[in-house]
Protein backbone atom coordinates (compact mmCIF):
# COMPACT_ATOMS: atom_id res chain seq x y z
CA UNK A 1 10.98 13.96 14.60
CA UNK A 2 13.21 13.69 11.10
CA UNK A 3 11.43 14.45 8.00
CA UNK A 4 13.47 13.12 5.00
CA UNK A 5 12.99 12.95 1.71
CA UNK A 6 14.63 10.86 -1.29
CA UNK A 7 14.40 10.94 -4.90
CA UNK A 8 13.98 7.25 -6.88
CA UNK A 9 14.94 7.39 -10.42
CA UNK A 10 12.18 5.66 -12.24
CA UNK A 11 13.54 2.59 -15.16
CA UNK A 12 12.21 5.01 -17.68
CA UNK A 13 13.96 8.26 -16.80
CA UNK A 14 10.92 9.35 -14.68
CA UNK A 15 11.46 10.28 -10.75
CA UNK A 16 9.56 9.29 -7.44
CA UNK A 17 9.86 10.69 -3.70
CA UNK A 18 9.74 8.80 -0.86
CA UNK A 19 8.88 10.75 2.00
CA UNK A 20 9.61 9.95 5.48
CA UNK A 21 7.94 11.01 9.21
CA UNK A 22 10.48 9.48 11.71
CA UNK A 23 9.93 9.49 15.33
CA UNK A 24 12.87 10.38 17.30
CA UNK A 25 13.74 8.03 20.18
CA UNK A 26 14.44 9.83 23.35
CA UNK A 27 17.12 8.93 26.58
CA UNK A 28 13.77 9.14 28.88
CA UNK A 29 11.81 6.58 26.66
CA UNK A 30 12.96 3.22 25.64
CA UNK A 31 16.15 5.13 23.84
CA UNK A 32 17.06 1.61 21.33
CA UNK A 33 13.46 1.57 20.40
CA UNK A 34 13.25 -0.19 16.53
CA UNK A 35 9.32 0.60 15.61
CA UNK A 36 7.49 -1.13 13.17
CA UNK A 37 7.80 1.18 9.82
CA UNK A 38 4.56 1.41 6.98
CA UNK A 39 5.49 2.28 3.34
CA UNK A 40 2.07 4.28 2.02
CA UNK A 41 0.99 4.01 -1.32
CA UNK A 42 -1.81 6.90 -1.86
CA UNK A 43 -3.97 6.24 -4.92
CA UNK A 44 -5.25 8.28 -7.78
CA UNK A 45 -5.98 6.09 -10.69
CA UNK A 46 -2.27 6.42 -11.74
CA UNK A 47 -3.43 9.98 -13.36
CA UNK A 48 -1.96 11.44 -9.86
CA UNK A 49 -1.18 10.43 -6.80
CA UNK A 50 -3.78 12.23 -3.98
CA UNK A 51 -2.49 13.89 -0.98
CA UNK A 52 -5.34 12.72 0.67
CA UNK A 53 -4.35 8.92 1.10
CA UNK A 54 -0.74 10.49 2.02
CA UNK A 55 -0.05 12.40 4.63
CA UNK A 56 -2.40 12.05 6.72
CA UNK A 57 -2.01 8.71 6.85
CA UNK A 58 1.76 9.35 7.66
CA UNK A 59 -0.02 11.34 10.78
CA UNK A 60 -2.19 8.66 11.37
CA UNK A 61 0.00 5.64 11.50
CA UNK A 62 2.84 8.33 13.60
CA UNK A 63 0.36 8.09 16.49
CA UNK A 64 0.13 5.00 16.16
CA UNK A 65 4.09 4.55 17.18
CA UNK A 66 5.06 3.59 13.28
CA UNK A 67 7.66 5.07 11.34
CA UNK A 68 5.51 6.09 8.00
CA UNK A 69 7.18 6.26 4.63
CA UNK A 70 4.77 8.10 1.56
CA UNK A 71 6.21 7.04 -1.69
CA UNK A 72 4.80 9.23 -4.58
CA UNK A 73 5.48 7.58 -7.59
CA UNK A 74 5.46 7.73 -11.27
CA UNK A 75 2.21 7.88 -12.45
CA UNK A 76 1.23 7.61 -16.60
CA UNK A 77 2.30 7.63 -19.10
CA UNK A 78 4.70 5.58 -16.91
CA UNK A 79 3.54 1.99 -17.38
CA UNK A 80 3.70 -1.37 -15.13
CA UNK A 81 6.56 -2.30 -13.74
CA UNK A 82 8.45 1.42 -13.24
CA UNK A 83 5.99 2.15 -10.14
CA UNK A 84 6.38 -1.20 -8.65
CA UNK A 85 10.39 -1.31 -9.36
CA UNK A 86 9.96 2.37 -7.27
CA UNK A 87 8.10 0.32 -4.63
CA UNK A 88 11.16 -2.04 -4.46
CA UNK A 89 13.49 0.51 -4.15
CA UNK A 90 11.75 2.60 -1.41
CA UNK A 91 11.78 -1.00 0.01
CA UNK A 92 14.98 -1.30 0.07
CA UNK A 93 16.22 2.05 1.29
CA UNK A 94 13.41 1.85 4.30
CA UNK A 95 15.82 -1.47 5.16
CA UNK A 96 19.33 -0.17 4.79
CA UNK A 97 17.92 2.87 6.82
CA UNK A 98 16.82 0.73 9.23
CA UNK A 99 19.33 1.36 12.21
CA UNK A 100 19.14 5.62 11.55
CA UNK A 101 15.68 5.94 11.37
CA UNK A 102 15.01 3.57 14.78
CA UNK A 103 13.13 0.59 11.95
CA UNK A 104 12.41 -2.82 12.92
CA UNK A 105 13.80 -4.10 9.55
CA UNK A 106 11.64 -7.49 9.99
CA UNK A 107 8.66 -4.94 10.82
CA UNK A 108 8.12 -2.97 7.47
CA UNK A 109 4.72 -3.46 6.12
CA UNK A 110 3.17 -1.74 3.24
CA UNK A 111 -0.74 -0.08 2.82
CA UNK A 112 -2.21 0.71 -0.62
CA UNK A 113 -5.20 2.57 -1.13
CA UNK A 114 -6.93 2.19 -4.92
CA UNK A 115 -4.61 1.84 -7.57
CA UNK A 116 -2.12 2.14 -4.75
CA UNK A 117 -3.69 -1.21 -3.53
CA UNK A 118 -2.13 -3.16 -6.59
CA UNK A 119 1.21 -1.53 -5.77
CA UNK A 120 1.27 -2.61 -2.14
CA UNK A 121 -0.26 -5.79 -2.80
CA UNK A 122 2.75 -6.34 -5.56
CA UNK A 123 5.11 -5.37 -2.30
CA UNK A 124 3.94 -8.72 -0.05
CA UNK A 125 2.53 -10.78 -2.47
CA UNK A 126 4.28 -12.98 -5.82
CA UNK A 127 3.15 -10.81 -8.42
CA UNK A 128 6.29 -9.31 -9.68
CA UNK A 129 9.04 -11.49 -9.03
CA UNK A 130 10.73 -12.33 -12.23
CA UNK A 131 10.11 -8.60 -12.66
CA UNK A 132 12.31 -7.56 -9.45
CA UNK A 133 15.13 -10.53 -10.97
CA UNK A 134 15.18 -9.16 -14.09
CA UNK A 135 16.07 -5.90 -12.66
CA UNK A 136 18.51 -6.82 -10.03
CA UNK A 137 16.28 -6.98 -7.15
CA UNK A 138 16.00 -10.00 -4.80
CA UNK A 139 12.19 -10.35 -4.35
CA UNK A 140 12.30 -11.92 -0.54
CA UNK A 141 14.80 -8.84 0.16
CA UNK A 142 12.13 -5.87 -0.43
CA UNK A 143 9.06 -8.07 -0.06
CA UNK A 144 6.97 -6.51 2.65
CA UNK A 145 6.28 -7.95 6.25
CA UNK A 146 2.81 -7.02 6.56
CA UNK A 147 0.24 -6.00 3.71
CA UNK A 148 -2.81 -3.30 4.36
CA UNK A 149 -5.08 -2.50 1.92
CA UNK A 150 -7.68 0.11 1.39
CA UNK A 151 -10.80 -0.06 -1.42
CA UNK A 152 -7.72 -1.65 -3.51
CA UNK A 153 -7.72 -2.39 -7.03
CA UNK A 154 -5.79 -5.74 -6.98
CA UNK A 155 -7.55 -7.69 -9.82
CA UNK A 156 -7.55 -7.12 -13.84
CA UNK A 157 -10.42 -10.00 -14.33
CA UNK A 158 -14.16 -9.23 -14.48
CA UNK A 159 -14.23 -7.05 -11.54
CA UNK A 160 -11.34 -4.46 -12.49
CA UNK A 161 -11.45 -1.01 -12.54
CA UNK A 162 -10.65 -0.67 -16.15
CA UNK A 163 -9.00 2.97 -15.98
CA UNK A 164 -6.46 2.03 -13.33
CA UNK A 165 -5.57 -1.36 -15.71
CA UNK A 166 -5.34 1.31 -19.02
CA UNK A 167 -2.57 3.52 -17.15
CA UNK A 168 -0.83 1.06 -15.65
CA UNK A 169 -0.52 -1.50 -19.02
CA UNK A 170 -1.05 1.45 -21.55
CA UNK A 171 -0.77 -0.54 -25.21
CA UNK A 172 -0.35 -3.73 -23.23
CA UNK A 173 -4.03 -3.64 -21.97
CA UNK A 174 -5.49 -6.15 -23.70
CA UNK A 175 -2.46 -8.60 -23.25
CA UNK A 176 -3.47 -11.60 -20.98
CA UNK A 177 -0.15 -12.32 -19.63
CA UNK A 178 0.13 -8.87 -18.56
CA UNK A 179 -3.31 -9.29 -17.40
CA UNK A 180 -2.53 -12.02 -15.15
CA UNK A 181 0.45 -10.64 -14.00
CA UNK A 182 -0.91 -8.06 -12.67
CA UNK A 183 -3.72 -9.34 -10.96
CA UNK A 184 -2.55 -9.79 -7.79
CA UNK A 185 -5.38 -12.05 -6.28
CA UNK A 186 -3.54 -14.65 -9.04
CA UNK A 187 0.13 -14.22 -6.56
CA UNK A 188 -0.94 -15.24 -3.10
CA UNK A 189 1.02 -18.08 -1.63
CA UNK A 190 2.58 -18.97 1.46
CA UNK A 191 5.09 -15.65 1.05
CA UNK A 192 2.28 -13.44 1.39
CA UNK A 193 2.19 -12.10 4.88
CA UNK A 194 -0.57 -11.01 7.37
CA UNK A 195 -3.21 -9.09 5.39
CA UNK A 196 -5.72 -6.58 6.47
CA UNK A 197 -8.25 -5.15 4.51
CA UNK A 198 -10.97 -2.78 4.49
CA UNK A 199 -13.55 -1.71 1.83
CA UNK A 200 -17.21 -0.64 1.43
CA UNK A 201 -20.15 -2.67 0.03
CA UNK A 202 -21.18 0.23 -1.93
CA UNK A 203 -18.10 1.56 -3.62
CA UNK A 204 -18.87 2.24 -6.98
CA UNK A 205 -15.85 2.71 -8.14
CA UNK A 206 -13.92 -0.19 -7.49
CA UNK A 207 -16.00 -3.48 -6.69
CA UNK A 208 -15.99 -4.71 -3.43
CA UNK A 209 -15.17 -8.20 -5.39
CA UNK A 210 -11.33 -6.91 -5.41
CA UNK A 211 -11.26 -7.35 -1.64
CA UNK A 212 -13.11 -10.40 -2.23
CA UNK A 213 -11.26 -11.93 -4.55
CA UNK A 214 -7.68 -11.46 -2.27
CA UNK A 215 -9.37 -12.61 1.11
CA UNK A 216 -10.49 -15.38 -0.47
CA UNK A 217 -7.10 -16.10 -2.13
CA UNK A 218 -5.51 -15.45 1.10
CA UNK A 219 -8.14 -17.95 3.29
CA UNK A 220 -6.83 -20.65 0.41
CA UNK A 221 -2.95 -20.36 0.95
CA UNK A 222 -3.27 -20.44 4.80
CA UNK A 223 -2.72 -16.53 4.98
CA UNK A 224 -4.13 -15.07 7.56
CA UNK A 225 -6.41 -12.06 6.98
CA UNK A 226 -8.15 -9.41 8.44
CA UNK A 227 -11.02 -8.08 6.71
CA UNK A 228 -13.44 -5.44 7.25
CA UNK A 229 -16.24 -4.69 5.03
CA UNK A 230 -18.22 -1.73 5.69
CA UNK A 231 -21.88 -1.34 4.82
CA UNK A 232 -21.55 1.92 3.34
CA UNK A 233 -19.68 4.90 1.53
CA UNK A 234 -18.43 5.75 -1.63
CA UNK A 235 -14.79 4.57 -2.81
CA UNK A 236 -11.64 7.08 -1.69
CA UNK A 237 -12.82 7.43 1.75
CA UNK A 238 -9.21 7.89 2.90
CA UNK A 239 -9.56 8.41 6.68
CA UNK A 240 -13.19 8.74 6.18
CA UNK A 241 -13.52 11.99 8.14
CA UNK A 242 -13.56 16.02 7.81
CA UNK A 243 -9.74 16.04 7.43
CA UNK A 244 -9.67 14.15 4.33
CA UNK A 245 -13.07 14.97 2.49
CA UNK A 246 -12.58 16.46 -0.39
CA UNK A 247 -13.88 20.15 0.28
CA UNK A 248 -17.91 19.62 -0.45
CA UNK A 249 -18.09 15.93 -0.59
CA UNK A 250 -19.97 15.38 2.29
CA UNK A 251 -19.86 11.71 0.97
CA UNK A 252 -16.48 10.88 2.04
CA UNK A 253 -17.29 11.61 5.75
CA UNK A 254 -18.36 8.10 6.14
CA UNK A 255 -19.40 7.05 10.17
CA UNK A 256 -19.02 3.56 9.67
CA UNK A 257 -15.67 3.44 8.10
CA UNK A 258 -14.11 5.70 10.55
CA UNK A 259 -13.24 3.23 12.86
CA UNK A 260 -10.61 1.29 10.77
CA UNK A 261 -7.72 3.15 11.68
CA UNK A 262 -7.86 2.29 15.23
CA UNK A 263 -8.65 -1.31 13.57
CA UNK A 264 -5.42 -1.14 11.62
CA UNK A 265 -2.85 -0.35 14.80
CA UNK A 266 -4.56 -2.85 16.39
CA UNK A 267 -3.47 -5.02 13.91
CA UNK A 268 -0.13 -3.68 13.84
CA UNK A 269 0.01 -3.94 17.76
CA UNK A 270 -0.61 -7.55 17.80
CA UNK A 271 1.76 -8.27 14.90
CA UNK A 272 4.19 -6.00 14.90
CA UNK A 273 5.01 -4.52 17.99
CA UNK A 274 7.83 -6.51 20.14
């Protein structure tokens, strides 16, 4: 295994790591193996950015055979677009790594978790386009192959979560355009690749509507889509288990969400794996 790390300068002098949990190939096993790769997006309400919806999400997508890339990136007062030019960039160097770090290049998907949805979602979908042109990226060059999203916050319309929208646009809050721009249910087209998604009915936090909202989006460009929508538990289930609860939050051990992470390399087997 490789474990690499690589520092992205932010467009406002701020820094980001992307992380990376490579599998080795070996001379007994399939020694040219390229593996699908998944760039993870932990959330935190761009206040931090959790370990919880990190690593061991590297671990879990690692047994699942796929190279796993943890970008932590700026969080406020950074504002909207330095994380998602970050996003680009980790993108980007995930691609040119490609050959090294035994990538499928035309297998890199993201997965976003909360605030981390939006990011992700911004990854696969339209939303920042001019954005990445206007800062010397070719959109189609770091957009994503596969999206995965987790309780994400992906609209800034009547079902937002309004804290995530006030770090993210800071002063710019209240300006529609931004609004819109950011609202990623707004970007789905025929670019947008395979989705999967997975959120509870009872999250409190963030309305299940955002999930709505994008499958819904997705089911009207001829996208196709994955959803899973799970009767209960609270919002930041992360792996929904002991080994991501925070300590005394009994809450976040959820039964009936623990089953999408065999759900999601399912969906990575059947779309990703050659």
């Amino acid at each position: 295994m490789q474990y690499i790390t690589k520092t992205i300068k932010g467009t406002d002098g701020s820094e980001a790591t992307l992380t990376g949990y490579i599998i080795d190939n070996s001379k007994e096993i399939d020694p040219d193996r390229r593996r699908p790769a998944v760039l993870i997006f932990p959330g935190g309400g761009f206040n931090k950015v959790t370990d919880r919806e990190a690593e061991p999400i590297a671990m879990m997508a690692m047994g699942a055979g796929v190279q796993a890339f943890v970008l932590r990136y700026s969080i406020a007062p950074s504002r909207y677009p330095v994380q998602m030019l970050e996003g680009a960039e980790a993108m980007k160097i995930i691609r040119a790594n490609a050959e090294e770090w035994h990538v499928d290049p035309k297998a890199v998907t993201v997965i976003g978790f909360s605030c981390g949805g939006q990011l992700a979602a911004s990854m696969a979908t339209t939303t920042g386009d001019d954005v990445m042109r206007e800062n010397g990226y070719d959109p189609d060059a770091v957009r994503a192959n596969g999206l995965a999203l987790g309780y994400p916050v992906l609209t800034a319309g009547k079902y937002t979560h309004a804290g995530t929208v006030d770090k993210l646009l800071g002063e710019k809050k209240t300006d529609q355009k931004m609004l819109d721009e950011i609202s990623c249910e707004k970007h789905v087209d025929a670019k947008t690749p395979t989705t999967f998604i997975w959120q509870t009915v009872t999250d409190a936090v963030v309305p299940v509507q955002n999930s709505l909202l994008f499958i819904n989006a997705c089911v009207d460009a001829g996208v196709p889509v994955e959803a899973h929508i799970f009767p209960h538990g609270p919002h930041s289930l992360a792996l929904a288990t002991a080994e991501t609860a925070v300590t005394g939050n009994a809450a976040q051990i959820e039964p009936s969400a623990q089953v999408w992470p065999s759900l999601w390399a399912d969906w990575i087997k059947r779309n990703f794996v050659k």
